[in-house]
C-alpha atoms as a PDB file:
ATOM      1  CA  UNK A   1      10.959 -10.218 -10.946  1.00  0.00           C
ATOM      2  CA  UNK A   2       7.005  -9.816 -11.333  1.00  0.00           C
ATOM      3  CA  UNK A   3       5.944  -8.077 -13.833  1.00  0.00           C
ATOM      4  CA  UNK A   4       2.970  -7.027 -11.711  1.00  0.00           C
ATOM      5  CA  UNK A   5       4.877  -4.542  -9.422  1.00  0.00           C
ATOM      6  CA  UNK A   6       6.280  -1.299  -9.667  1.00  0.00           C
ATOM      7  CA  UNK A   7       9.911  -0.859  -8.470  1.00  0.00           C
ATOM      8  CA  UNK A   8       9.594   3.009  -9.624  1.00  0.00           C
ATOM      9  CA  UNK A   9       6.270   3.674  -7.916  1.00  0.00           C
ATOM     10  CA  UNK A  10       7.273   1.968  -5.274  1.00  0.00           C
ATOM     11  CA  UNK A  11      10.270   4.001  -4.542  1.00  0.00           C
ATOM     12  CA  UNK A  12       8.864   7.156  -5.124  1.00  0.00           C
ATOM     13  CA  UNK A  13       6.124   6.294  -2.723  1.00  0.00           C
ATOM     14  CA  UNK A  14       9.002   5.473  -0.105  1.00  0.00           C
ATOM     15  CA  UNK A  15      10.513   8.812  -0.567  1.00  0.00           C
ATOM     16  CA  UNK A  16       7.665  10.855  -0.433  1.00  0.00           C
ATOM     17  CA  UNK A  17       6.695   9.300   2.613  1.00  0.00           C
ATOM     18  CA  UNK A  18      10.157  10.000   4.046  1.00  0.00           C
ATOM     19  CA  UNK A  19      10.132  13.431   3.094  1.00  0.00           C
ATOM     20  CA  UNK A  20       6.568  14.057   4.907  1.00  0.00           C
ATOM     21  CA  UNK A  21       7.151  12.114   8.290  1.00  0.00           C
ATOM     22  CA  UNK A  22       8.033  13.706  10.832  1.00  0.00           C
ATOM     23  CA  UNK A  23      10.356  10.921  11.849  1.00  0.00           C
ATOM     24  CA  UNK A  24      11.729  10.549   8.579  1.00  0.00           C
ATOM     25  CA  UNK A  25      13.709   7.134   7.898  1.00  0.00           C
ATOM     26  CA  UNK A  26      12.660   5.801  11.305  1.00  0.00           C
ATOM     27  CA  UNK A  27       8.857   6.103  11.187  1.00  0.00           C
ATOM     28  CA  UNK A  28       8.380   5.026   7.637  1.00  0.00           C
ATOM     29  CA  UNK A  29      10.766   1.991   8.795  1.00  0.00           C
ATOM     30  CA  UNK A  30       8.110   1.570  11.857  1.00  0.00           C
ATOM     31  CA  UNK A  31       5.138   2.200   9.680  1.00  0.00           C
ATOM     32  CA  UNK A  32       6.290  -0.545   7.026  1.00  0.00           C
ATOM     33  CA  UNK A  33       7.471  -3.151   9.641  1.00  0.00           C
ATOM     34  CA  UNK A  34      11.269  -2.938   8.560  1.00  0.00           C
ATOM     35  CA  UNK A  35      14.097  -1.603   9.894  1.00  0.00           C
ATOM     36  CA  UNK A  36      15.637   2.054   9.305  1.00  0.00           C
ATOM     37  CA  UNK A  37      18.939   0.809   8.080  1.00  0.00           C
ATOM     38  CA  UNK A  38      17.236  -0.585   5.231  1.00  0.00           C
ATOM     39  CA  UNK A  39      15.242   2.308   4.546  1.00  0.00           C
ATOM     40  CA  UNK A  40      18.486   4.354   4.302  1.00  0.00           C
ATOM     41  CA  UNK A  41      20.696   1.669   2.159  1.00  0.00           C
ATOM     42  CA  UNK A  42      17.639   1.932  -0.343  1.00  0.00           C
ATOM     43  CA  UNK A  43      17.255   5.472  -0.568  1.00  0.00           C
ATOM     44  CA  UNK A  44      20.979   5.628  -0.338  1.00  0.00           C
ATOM     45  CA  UNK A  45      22.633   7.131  -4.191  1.00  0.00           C
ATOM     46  CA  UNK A  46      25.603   5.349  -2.645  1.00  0.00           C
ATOM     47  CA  UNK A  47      24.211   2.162  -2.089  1.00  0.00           C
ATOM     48  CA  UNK A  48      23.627  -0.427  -5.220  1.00  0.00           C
ATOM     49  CA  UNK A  49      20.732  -2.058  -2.713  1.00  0.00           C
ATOM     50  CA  UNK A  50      17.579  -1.338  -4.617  1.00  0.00           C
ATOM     51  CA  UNK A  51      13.653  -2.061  -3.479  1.00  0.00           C
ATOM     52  CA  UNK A  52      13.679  -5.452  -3.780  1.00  0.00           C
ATOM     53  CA  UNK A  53       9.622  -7.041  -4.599  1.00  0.00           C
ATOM     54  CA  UNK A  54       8.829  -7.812  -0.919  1.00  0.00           C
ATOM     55  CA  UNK A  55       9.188  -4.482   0.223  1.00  0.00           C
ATOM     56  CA  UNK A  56       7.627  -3.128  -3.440  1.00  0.00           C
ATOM     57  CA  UNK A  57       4.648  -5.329  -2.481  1.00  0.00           C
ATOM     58  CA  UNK A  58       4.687  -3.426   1.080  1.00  0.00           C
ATOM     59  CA  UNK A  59       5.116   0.097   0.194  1.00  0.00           C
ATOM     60  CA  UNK A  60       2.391  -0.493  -1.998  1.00  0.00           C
ATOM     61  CA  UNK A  61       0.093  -1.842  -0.031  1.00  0.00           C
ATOM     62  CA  UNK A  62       0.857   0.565   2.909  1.00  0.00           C
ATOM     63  CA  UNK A  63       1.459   3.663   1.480  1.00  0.00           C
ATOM     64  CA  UNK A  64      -0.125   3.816  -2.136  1.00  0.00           C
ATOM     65  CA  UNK A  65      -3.668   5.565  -1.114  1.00  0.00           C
ATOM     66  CA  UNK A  66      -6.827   5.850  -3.475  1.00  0.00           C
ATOM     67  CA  UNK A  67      -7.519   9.420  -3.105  1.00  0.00           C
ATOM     68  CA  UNK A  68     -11.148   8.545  -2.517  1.00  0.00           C
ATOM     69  CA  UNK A  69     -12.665   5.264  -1.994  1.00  0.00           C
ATOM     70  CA  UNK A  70     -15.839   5.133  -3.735  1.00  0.00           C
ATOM     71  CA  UNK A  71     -17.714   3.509  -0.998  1.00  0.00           C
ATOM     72  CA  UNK A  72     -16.350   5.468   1.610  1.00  0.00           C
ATOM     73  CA  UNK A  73     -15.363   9.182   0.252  1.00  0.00           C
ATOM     74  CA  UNK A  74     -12.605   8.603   2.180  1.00  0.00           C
ATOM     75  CA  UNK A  75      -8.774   8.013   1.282  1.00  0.00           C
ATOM     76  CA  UNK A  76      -7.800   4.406   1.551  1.00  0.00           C
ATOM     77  CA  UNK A  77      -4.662   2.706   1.611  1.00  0.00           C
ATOM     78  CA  UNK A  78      -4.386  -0.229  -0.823  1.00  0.00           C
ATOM     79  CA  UNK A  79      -4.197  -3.180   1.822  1.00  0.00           C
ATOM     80  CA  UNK A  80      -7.719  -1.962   3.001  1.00  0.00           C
ATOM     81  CA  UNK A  81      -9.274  -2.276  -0.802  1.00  0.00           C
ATOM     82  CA  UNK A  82      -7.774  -5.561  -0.752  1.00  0.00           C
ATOM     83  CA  UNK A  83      -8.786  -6.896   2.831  1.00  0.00           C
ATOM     84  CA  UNK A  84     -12.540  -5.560   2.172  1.00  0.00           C
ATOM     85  CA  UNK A  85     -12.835  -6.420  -1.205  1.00  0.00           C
ATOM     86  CA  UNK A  86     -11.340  -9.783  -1.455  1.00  0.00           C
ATOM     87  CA  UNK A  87     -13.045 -11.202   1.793  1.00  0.00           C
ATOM     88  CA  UNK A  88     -16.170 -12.993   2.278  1.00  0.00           C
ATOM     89  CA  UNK A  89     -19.581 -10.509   1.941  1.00  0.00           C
ATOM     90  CA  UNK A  90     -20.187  -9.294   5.870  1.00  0.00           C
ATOM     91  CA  UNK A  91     -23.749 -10.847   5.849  1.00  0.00           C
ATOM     92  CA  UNK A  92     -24.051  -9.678   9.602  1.00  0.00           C
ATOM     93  CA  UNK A  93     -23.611  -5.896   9.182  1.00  0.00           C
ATOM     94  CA  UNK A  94     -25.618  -3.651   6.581  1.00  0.00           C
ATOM     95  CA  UNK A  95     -23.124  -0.952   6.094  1.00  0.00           C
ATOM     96  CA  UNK A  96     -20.424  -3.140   5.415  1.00  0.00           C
ATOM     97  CA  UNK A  97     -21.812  -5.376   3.258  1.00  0.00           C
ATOM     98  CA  UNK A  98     -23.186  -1.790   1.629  1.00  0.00           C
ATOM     99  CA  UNK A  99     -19.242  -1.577   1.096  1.00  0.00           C
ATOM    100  CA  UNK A 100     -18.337  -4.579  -0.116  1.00  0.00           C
ATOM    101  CA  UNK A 101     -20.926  -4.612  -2.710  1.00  0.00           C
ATOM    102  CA  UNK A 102     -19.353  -0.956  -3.480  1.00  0.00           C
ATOM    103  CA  UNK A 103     -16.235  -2.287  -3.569  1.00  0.00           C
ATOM    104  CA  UNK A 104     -16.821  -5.615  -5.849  1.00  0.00           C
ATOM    105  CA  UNK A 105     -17.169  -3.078  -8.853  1.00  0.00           C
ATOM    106  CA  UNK A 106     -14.634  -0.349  -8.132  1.00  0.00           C
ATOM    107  CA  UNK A 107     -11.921   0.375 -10.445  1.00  0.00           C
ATOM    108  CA  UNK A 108     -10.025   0.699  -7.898  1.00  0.00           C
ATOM    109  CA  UNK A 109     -10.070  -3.190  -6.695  1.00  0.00           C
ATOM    110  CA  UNK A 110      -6.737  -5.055  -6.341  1.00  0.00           C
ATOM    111  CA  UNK A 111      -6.569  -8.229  -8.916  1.00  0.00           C
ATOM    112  CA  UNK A 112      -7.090 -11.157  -7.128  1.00  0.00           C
ATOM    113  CA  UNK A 113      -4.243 -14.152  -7.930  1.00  0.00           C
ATOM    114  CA  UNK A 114      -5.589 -17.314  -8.786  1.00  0.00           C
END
């Protein structure tokens, strides 16, 4: 198991989001690109199944939001700060690459694996 990832935030996240979607289970299942049975058996105090890494890494990435994104002033889900900040500069567009060069010093950027 990688050290890098949080089973408890990770969980936490996933029941929050349950508790606030209107769909419960189901639409967190949609919005994470799993299905609801596994949702359940994780969530389940009856069931030993626990969040395994892949779907840590994906309830991260999904539903662990920076409150506000420097560059932005908007919240931003963690897959976003990766995709923008990890990519190549946008050389063709002036506000994004006013972004990316916001987001190549936030605190808030993912660590990049070598």
């Amino acid at each position: 198991m990688a050290a890098d990832i949080d089973l408890a935030l990770a969980r936490q996240l996933l029941e929050d989001a349950v508790s606030a979607h209107p769909k419960g289970k189901a639409g967190v299942a949609v919005m994470l690109g799993y299905g609801r049975a596994l949702i359940s058996r994780v969530l389940s105090p009856n069931d030993p199944t626990d969040v395994s890494e892949k779907l840590a890494r994906r309830i991260i990435d999904r539903l662990h939001i920076v409150a506000e994104c420097p560059a932005t002033t908007l919240p931003q889900p963690r897959s976003e700060c990766r995709r923008i900040s990890t990519g190549h500069a946008p050389t063709h567009n002036p506000l994004a690459m006013r972004i990316w060069k916001v987001c190549q010093a936030c605190p808030h950027k993912p660590e990049v694996k070598s």
